[in-house]
C-alpha atoms as a PDB file:
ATOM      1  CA  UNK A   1      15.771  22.160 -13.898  1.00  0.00           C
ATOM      2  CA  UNK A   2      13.053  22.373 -16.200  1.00  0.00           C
ATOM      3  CA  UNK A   3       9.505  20.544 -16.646  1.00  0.00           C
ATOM      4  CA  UNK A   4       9.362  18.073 -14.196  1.00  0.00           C
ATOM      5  CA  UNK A   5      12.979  17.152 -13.980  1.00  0.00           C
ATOM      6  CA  UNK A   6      14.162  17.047 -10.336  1.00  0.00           C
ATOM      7  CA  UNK A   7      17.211  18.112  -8.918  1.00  0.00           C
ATOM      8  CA  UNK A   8      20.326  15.666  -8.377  1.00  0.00           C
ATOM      9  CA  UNK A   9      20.026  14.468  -4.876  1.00  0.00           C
ATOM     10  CA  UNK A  10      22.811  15.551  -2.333  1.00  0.00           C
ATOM     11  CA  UNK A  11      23.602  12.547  -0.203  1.00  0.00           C
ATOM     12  CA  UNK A  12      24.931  12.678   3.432  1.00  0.00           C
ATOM     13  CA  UNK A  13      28.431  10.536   4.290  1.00  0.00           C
ATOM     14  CA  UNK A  14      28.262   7.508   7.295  1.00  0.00           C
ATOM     15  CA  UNK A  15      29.693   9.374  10.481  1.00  0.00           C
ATOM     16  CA  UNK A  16      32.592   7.405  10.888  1.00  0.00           C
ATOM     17  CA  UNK A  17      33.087   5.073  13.804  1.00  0.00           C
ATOM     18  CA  UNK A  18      34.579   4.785  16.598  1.00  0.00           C
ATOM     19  CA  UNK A  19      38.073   3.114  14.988  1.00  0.00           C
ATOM     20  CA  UNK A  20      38.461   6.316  13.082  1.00  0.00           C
ATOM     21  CA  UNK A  21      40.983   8.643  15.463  1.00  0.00           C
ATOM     22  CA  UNK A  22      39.216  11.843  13.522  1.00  0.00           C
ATOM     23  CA  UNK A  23      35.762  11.156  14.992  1.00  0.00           C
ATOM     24  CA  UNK A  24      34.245   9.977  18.050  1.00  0.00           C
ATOM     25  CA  UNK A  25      31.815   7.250  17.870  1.00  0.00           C
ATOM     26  CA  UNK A  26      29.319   8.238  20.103  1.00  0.00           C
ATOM     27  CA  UNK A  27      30.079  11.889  21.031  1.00  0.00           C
ATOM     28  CA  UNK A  28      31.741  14.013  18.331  1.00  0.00           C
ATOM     29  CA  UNK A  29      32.270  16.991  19.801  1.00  0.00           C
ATOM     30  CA  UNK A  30      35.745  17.684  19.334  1.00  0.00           C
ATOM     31  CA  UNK A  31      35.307  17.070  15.324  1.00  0.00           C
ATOM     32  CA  UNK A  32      31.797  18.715  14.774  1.00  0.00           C
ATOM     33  CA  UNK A  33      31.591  21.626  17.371  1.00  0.00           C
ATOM     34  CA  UNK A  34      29.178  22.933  18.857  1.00  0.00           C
ATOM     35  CA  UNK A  35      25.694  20.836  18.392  1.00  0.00           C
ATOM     36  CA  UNK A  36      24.025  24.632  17.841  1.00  0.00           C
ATOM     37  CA  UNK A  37      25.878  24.596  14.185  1.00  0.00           C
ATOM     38  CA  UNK A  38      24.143  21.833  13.159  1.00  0.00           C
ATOM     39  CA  UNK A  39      20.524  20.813  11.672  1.00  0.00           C
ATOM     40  CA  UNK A  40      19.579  17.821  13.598  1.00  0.00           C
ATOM     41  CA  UNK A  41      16.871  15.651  12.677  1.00  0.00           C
ATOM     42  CA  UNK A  42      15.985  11.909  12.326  1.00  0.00           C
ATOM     43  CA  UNK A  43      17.093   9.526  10.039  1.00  0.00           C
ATOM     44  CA  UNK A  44      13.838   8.239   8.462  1.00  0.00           C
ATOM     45  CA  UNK A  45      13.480   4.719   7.192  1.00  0.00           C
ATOM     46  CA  UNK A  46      11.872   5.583   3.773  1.00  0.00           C
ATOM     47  CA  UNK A  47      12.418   6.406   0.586  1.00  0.00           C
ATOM     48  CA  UNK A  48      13.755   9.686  -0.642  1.00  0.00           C
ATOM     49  CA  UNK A  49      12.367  11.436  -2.660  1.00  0.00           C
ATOM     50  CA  UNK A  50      11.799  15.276  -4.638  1.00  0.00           C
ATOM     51  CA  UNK A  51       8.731  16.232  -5.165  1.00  0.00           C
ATOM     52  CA  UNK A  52       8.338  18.366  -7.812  1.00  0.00           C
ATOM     53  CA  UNK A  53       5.064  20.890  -8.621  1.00  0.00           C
ATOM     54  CA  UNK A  54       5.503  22.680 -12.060  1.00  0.00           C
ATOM     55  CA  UNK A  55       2.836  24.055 -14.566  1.00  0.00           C
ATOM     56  CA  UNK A  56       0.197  22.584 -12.754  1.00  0.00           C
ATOM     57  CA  UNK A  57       1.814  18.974 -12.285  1.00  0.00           C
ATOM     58  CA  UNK A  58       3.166  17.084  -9.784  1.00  0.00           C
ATOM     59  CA  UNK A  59       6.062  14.611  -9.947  1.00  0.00           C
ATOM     60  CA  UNK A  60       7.080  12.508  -7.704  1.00  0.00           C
ATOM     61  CA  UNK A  61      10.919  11.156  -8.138  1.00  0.00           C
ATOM     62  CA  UNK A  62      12.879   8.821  -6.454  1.00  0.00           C
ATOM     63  CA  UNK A  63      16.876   8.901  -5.666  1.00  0.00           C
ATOM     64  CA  UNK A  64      17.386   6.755  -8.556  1.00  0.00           C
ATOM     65  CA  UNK A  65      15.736   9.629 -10.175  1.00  0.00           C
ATOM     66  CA  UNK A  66      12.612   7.108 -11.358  1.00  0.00           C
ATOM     67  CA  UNK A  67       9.148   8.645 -11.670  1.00  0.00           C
ATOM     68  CA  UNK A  68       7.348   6.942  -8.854  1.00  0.00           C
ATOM     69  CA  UNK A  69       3.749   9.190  -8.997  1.00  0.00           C
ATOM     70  CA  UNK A  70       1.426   6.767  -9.836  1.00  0.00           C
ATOM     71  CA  UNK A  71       2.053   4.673  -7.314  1.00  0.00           C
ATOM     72  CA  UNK A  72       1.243   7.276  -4.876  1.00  0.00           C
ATOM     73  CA  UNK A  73      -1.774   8.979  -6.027  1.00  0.00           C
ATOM     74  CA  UNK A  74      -2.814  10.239  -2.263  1.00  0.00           C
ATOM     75  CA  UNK A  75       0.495  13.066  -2.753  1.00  0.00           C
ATOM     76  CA  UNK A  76      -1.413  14.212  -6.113  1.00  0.00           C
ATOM     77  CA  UNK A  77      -3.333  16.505  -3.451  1.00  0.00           C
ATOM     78  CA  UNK A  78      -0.345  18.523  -3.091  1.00  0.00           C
ATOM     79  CA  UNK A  79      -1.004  19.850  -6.185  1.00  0.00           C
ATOM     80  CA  UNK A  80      -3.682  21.948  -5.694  1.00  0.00           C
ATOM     81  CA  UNK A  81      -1.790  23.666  -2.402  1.00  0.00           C
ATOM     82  CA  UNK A  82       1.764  24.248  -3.338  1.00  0.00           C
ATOM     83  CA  UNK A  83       2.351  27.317  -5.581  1.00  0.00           C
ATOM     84  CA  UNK A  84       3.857  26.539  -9.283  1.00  0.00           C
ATOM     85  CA  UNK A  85       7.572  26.214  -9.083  1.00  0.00           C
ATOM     86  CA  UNK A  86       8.138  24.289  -6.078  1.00  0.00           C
ATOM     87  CA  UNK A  87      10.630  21.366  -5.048  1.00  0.00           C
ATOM     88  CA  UNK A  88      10.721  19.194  -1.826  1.00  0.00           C
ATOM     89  CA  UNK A  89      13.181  17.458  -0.855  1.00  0.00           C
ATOM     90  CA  UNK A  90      12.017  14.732   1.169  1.00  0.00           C
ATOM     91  CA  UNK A  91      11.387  11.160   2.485  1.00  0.00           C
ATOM     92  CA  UNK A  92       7.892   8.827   1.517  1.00  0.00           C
ATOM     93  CA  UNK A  93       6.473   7.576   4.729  1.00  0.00           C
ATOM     94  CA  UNK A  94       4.293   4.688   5.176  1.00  0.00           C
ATOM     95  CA  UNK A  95       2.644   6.592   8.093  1.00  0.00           C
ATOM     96  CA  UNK A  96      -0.403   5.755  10.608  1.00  0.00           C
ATOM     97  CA  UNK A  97      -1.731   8.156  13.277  1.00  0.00           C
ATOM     98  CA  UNK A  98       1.763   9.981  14.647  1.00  0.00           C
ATOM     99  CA  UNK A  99       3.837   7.598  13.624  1.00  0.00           C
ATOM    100  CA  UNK A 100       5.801   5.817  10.789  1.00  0.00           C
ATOM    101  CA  UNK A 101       4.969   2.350  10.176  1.00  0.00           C
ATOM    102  CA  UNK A 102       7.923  -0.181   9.397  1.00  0.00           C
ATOM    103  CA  UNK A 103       9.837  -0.192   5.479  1.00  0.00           C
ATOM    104  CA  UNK A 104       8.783  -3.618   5.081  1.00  0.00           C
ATOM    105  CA  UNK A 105       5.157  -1.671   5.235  1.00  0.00           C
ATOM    106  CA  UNK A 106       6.302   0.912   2.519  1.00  0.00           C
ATOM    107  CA  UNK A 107       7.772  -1.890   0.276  1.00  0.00           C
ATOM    108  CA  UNK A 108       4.025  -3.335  -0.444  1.00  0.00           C
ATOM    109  CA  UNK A 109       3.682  -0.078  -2.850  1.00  0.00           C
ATOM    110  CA  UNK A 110       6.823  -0.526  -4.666  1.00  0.00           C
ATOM    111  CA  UNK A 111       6.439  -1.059  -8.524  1.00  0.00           C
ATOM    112  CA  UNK A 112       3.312  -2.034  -7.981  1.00  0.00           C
ATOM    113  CA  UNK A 113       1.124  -1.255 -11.357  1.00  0.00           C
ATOM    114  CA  UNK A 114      -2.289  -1.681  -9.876  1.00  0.00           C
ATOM    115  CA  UNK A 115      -3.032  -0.199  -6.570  1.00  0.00           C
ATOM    116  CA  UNK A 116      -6.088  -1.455  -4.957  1.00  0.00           C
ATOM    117  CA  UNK A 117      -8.297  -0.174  -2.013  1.00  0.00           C
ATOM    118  CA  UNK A 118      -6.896  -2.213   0.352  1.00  0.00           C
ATOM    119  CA  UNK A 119      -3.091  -1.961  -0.626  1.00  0.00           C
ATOM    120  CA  UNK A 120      -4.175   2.133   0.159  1.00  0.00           C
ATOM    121  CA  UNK A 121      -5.625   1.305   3.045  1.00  0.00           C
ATOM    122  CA  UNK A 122      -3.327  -0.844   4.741  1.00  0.00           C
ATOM    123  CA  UNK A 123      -0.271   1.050   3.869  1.00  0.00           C
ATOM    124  CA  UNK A 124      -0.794   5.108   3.721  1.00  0.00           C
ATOM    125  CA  UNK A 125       1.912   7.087   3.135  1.00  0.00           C
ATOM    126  CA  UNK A 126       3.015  10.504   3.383  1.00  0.00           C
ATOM    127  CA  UNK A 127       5.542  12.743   2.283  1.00  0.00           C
ATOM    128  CA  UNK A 128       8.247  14.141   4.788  1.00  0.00           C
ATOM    129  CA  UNK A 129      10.023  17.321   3.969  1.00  0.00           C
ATOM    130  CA  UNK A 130      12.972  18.333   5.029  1.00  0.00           C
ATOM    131  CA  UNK A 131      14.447  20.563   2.402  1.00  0.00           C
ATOM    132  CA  UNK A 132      13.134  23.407  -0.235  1.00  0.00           C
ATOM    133  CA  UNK A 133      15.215  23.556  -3.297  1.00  0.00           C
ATOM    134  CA  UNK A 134      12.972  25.720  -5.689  1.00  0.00           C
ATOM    135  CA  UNK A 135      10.322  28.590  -4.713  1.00  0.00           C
ATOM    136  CA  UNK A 136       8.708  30.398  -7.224  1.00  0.00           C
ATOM    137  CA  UNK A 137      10.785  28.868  -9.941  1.00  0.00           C
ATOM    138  CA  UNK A 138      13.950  30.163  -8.009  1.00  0.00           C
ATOM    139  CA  UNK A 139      16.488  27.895  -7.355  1.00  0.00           C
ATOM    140  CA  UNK A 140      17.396  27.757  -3.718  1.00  0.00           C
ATOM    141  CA  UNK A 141      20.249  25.554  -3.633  1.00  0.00           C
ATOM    142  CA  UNK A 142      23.130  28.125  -2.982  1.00  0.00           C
ATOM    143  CA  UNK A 143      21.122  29.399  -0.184  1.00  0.00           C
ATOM    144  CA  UNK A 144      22.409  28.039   3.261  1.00  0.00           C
ATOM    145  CA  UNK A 145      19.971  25.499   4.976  1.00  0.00           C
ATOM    146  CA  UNK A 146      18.954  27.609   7.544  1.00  0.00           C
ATOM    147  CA  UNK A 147      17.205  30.236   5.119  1.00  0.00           C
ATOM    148  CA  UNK A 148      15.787  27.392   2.992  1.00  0.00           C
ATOM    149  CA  UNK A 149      14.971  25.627   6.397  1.00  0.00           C
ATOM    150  CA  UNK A 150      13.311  29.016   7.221  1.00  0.00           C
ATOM    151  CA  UNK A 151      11.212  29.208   4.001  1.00  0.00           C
ATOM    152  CA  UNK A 152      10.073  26.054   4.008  1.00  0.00           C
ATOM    153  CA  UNK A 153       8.428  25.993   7.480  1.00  0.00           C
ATOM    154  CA  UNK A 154       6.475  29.486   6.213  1.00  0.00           C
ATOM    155  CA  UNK A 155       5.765  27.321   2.787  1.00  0.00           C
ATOM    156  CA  UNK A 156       4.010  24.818   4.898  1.00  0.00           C
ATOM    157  CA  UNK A 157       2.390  27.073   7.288  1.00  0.00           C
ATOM    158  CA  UNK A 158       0.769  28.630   3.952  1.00  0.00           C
ATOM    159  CA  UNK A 159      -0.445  25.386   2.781  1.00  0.00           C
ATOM    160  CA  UNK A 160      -1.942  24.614   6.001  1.00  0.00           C
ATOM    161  CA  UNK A 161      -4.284  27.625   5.594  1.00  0.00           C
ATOM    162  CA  UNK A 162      -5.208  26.342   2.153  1.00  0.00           C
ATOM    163  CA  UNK A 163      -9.078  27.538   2.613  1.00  0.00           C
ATOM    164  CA  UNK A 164      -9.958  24.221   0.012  1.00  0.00           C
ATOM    165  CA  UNK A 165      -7.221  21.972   1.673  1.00  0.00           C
ATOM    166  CA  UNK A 166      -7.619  19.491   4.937  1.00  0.00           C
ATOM    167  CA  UNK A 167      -5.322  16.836   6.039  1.00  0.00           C
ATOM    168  CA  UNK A 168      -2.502  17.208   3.358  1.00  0.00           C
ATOM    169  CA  UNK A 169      -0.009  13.764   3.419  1.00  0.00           C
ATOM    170  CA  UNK A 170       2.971  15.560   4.265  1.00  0.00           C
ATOM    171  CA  UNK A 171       4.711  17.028   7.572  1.00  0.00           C
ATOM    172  CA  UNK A 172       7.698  18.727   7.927  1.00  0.00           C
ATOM    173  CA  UNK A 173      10.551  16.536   9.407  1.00  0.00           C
ATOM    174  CA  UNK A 174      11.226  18.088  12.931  1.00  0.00           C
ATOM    175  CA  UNK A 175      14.189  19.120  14.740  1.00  0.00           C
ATOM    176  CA  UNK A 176      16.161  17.209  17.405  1.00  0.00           C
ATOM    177  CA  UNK A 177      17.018  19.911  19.908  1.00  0.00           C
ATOM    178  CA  UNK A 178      19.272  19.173  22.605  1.00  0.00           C
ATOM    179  CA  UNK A 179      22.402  21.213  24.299  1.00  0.00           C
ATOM    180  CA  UNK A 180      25.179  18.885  24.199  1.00  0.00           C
ATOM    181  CA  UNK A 181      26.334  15.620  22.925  1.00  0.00           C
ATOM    182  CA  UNK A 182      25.545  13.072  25.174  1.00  0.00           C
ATOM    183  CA  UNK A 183      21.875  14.368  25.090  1.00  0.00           C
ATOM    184  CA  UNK A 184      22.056  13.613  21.345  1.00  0.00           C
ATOM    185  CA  UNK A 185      24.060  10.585  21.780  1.00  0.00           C
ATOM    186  CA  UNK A 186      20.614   9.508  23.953  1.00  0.00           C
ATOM    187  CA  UNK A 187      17.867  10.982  21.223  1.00  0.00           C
ATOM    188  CA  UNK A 188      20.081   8.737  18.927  1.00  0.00           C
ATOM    189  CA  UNK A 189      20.217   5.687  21.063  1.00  0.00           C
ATOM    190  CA  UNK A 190      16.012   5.428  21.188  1.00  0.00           C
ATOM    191  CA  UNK A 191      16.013   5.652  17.242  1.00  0.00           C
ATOM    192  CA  UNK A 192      14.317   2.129  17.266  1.00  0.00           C
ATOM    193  CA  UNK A 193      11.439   2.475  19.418  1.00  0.00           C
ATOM    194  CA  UNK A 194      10.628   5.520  17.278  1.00  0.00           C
ATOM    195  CA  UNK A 195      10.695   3.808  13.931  1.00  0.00           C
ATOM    196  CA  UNK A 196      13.847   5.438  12.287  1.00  0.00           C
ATOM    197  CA  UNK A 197      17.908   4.466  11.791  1.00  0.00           C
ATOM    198  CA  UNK A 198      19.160   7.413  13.649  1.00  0.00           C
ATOM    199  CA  UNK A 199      20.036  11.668  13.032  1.00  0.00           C
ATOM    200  CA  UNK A 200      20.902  13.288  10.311  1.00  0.00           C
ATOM    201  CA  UNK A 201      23.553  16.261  10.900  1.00  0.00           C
ATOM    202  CA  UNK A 202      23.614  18.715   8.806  1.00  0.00           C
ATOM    203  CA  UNK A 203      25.483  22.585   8.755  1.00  0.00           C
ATOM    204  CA  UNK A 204      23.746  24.530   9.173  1.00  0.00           C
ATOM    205  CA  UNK A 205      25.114  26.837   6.488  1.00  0.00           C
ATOM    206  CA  UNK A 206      25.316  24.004   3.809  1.00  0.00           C
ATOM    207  CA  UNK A 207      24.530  24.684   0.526  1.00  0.00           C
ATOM    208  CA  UNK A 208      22.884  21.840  -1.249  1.00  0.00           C
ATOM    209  CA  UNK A 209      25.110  19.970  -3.596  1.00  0.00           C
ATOM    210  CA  UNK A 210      25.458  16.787  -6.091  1.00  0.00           C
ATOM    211  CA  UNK A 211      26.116  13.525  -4.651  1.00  0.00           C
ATOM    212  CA  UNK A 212      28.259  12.770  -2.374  1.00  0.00           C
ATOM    213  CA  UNK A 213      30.180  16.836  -2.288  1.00  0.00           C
ATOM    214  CA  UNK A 214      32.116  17.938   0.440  1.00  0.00           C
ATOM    215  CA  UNK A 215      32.307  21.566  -0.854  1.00  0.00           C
ATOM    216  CA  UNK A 216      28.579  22.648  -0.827  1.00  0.00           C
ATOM    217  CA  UNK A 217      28.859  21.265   3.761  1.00  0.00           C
ATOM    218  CA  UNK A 218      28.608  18.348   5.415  1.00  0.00           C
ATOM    219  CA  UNK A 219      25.634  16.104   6.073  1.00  0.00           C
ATOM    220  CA  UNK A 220      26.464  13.395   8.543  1.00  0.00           C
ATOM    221  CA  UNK A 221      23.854  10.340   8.786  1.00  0.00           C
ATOM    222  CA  UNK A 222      24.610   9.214  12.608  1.00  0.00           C
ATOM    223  CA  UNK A 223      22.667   5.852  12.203  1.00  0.00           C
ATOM    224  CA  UNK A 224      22.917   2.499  14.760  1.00  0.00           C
ATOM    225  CA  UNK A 225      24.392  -0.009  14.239  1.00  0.00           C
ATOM    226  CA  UNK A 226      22.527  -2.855  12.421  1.00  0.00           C
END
């Protein structure tokens, strides 16, 4: 990619459900293995999103691939932490305190063309990360998760000590850890009283593809039921 074009998205599939023979609804061990080969983290009720920081600009796209940066102009102090040549992969946030506040909260930004103090105010938002597909100009996305995983938590240690830099808007998403697949099957089942849809699985040695590609390694998106 080049100027401020972002990277196609790669999109997880549904886990299927408990009807499907090949999967079990609620524990999948025998079809995924053990829980240690997978990524685990929660399924965030946003909107996802790549931002990219290039020749001294930010962009901000969304998985339609639409340029969505000026209606966020809080992110634009990314710019002046991340090192040229950089691409998140991530989820916007409407966020308050330690916690994400509900999408019908996030959807008070959207397409808006004039942003006032109070439409700032009442709905901040921040940038989650979960993925780093470009350092340094280099495209990562052959690399297996873990290693980009692995580079992006020292990226974002790095910002952090940003000597002109304070509260940045933007966290790294965290991992679900647990030993077995019940325990997950219980993270997953308290996915509403912590404001998201669920886990995301994802090998752990994936690269990261186009779409919906089974070849690059599966992402699962373990969501509840509506």
């Amino acid at each position: 990619a080049q100027g401020g074009e972002p990277y196609p998205f790669f999109l997880a599939h549904p886990l299927p459900r408990g009807d499907d023979p090949s999967v079990a609804a609620l524990v999948p061990a025998e079809a995924l293995g053990e829980p240690g080969d997978w990524w685990v983290e929660w399924k965030w009720d946003g909107i996802r999103a790549q931002l990219v920081r290039r020749q001294g600009q930010v962009w901000l796209w969304s998985r339609g691939e639409e340029l969505v940066t000026p209606q966020y102009p809080e992110l634009e102090a990314l710019v002046a932490a991340l090192p040229d040549g950089t691409v998140l992969d991530g989820e916007l946030l409407a966020w308050q305190g330690d916690a994400p506040l509900p999408f019908a909260r996030l959807q008070q930004r959207l397409g808006r063309k004039r942003l006032t103090p109070a439409v700032l105010r009442d709905c901040p938002v921040l940038f989650m990360a979960y993925d780093l597909l470009e350092q340094d100009g280099q495209d990562l996305r052959d690399q297996p998760l873990r290693l980009r995983r692995e580079r992006l938590e020292a990226l974002h240690e790095a910002v952090a000590l940003h000597p002109s830099i304070g509260g940045l808007p933007w966290r790294l998403s965290p991992p679900v850890v647990a030993a077995d697949w019940p325990t997950l099957a219980n993270h997953r089942a308290s996915a509403r009283e912590r404001g998201v849809e669920g886990l995301m699985l994802k090998a752990r040695d994936s690269r990261y593809g186009v779409g919906r590609t089974r070849e690059a390694g599966l992402w699962w998106k373990w969501k509840l039921d509506p």
